[in-house]
Protein backbone atom coordinates (compact mmCIF):
# COMPACT_ATOMS: atom_id res chain seq x y z
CA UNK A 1 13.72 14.43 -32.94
CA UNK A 2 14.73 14.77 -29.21
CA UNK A 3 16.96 12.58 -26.70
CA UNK A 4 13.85 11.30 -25.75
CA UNK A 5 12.28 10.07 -28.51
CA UNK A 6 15.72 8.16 -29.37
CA UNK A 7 15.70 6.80 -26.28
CA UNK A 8 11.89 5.81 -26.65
CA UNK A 9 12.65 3.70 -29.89
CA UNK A 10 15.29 2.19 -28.51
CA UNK A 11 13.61 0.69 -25.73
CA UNK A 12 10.70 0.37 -27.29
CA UNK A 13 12.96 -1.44 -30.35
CA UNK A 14 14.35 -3.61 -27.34
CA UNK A 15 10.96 -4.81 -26.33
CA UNK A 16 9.51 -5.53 -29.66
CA UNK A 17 12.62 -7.94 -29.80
CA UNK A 18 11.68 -10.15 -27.15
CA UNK A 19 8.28 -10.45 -28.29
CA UNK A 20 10.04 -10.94 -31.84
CA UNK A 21 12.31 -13.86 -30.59
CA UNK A 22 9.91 -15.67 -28.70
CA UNK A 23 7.14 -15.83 -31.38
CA UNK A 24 10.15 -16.97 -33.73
CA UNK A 25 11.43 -19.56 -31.41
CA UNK A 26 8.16 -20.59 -30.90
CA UNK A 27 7.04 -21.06 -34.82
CA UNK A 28 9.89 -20.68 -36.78
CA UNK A 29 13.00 -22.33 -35.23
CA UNK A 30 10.48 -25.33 -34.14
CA UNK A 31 8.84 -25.06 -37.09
CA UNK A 32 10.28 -24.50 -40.69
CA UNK A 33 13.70 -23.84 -39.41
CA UNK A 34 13.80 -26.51 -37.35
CA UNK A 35 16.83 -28.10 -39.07
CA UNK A 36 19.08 -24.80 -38.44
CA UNK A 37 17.32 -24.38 -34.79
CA UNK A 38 18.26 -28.14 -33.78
CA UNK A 39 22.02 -27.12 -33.71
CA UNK A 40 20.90 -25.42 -30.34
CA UNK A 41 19.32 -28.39 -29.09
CA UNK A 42 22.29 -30.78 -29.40
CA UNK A 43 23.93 -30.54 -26.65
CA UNK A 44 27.41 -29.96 -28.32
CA UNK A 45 29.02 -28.31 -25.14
CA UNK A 46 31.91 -25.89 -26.04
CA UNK A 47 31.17 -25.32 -29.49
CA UNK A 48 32.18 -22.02 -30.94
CA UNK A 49 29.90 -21.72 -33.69
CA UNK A 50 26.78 -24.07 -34.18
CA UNK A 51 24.93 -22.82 -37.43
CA UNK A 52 22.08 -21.70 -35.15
CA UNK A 53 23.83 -18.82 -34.84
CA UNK A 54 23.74 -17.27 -38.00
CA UNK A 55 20.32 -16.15 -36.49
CA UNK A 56 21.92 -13.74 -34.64
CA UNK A 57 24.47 -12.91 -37.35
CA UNK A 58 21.65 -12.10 -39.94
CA UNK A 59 20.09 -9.90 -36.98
CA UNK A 60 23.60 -7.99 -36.32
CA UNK A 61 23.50 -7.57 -39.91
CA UNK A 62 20.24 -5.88 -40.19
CA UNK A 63 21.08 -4.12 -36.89
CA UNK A 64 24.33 -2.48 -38.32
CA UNK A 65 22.42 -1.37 -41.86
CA UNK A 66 19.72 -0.02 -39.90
CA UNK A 67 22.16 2.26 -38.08
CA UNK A 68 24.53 2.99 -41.22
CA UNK A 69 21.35 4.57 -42.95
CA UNK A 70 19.97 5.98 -40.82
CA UNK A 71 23.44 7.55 -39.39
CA UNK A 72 23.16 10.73 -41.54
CA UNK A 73 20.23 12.39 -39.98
CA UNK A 74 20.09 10.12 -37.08
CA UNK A 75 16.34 9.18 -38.05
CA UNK A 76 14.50 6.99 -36.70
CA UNK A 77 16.18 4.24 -38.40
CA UNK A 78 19.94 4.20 -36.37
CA UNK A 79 17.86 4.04 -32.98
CA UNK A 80 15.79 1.00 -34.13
CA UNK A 81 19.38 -0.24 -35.18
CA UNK A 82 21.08 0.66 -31.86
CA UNK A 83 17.37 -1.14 -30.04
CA UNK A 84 18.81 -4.09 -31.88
CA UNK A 85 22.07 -4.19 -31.01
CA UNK A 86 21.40 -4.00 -27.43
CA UNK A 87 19.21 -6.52 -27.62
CA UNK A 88 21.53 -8.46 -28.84
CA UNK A 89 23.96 -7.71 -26.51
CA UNK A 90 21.61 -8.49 -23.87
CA UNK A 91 20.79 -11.91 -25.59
CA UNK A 92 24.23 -12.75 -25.48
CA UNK A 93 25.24 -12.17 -22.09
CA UNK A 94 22.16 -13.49 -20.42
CA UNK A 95 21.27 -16.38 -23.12
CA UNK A 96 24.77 -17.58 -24.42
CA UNK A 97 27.09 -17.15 -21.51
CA UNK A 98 24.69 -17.04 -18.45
CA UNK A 99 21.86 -19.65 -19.43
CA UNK A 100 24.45 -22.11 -21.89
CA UNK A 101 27.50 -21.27 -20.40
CA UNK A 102 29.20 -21.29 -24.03
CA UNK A 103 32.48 -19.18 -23.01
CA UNK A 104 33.57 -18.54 -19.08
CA UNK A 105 30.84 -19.82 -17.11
CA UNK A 106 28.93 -17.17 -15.24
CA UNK A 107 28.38 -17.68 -11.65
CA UNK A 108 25.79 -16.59 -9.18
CA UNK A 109 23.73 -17.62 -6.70
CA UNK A 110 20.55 -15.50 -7.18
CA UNK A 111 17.80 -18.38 -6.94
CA UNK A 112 15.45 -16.39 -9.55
CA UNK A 113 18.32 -16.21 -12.15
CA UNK A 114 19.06 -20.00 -11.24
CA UNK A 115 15.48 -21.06 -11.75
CA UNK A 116 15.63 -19.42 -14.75
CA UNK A 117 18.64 -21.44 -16.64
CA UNK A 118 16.56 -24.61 -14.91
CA UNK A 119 13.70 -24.27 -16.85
CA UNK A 120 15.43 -23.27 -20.36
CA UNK A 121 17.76 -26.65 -19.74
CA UNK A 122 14.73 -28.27 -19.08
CA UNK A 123 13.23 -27.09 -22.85
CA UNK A 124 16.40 -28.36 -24.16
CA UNK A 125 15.89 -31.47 -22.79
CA UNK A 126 13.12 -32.23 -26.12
CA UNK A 127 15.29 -33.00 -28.74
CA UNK A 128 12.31 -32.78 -31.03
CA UNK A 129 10.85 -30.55 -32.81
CA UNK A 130 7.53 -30.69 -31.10
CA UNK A 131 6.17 -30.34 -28.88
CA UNK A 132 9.44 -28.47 -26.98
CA UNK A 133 7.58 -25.56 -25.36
CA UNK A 134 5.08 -27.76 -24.10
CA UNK A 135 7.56 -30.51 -23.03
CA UNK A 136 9.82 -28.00 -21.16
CA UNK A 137 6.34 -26.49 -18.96
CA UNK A 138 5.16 -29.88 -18.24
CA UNK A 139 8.39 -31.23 -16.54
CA UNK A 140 9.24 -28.05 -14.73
CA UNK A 141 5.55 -27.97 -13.14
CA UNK A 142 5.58 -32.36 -12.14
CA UNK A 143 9.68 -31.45 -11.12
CA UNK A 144 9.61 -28.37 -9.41
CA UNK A 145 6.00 -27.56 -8.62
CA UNK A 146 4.95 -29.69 -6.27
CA UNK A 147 7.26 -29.84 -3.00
């Protein structure tokens, strides 16, 4: 394989994450694993660790065996590993510290980034299990859609 095709999985690893994350949010962590997922939703400011996170511990996990494997040949395997990872990374920055502020809030004034963390804190606002997708879309559009 070339530099391209590593770079092609990776992003291409990156993307299928985000579609990944939202159909789990979506079904599983409103759904089944509701009872880890709820953590999130309780609005325990300045927490360090809520047990929602061992989502993203169980995905570092797979992320760093994916690239240990496949580190030998550097198959096809490490770059789906690395896609992970920077995912991750990305998730962290822009989900945990931007949108939740969980370590040193992150300032800006960009409206489209600020719009953004408005809607999420308005999904949070459902401290049920259902219908919190739904609930989160129909107070942002009577809030902020009609001026």
């Amino acid at each position: 394989m070339n530099i391209t095709t590593y770079i092609a999985i990776t992003l291409l690893t990156i993307a299928i994450m985000e579609a990944l994350s939202w159909a789990m949010h979506k079904y599983l962590f409103h759904g089944p694993l509701w009872f880890i997922h709820k953590t999130h939703h309780g609005h325990n400011k300045h927490k360090w660790f809520e047990l929602n996170d061992i989502f993203s511990i169980l995905f570092a996990g797979l992320s760093l065996w994916l690239m240990w494997a496949g580190h030998f040949n550097l198959d096809y395997r490490m770059w789906i590993g690395v896609g992970i990872s920077l995912y991750g990374i990305i998730y962290f920055i822009f989900h945990d510290w931007f949108i939740h502020n969980r370590f040193k809030p992150f300032k800006t004034n960009n409206g489209y980034l600020l719009n953004i963390r408005r809607a999420h804190k308005i999904h949070h606002k459902s401290m049920k299990k259902w219908p919190s997708e739904e609930f989160g879309l129909l107070v942002a559009s009577k809030k902020y859609g009609k001026k």
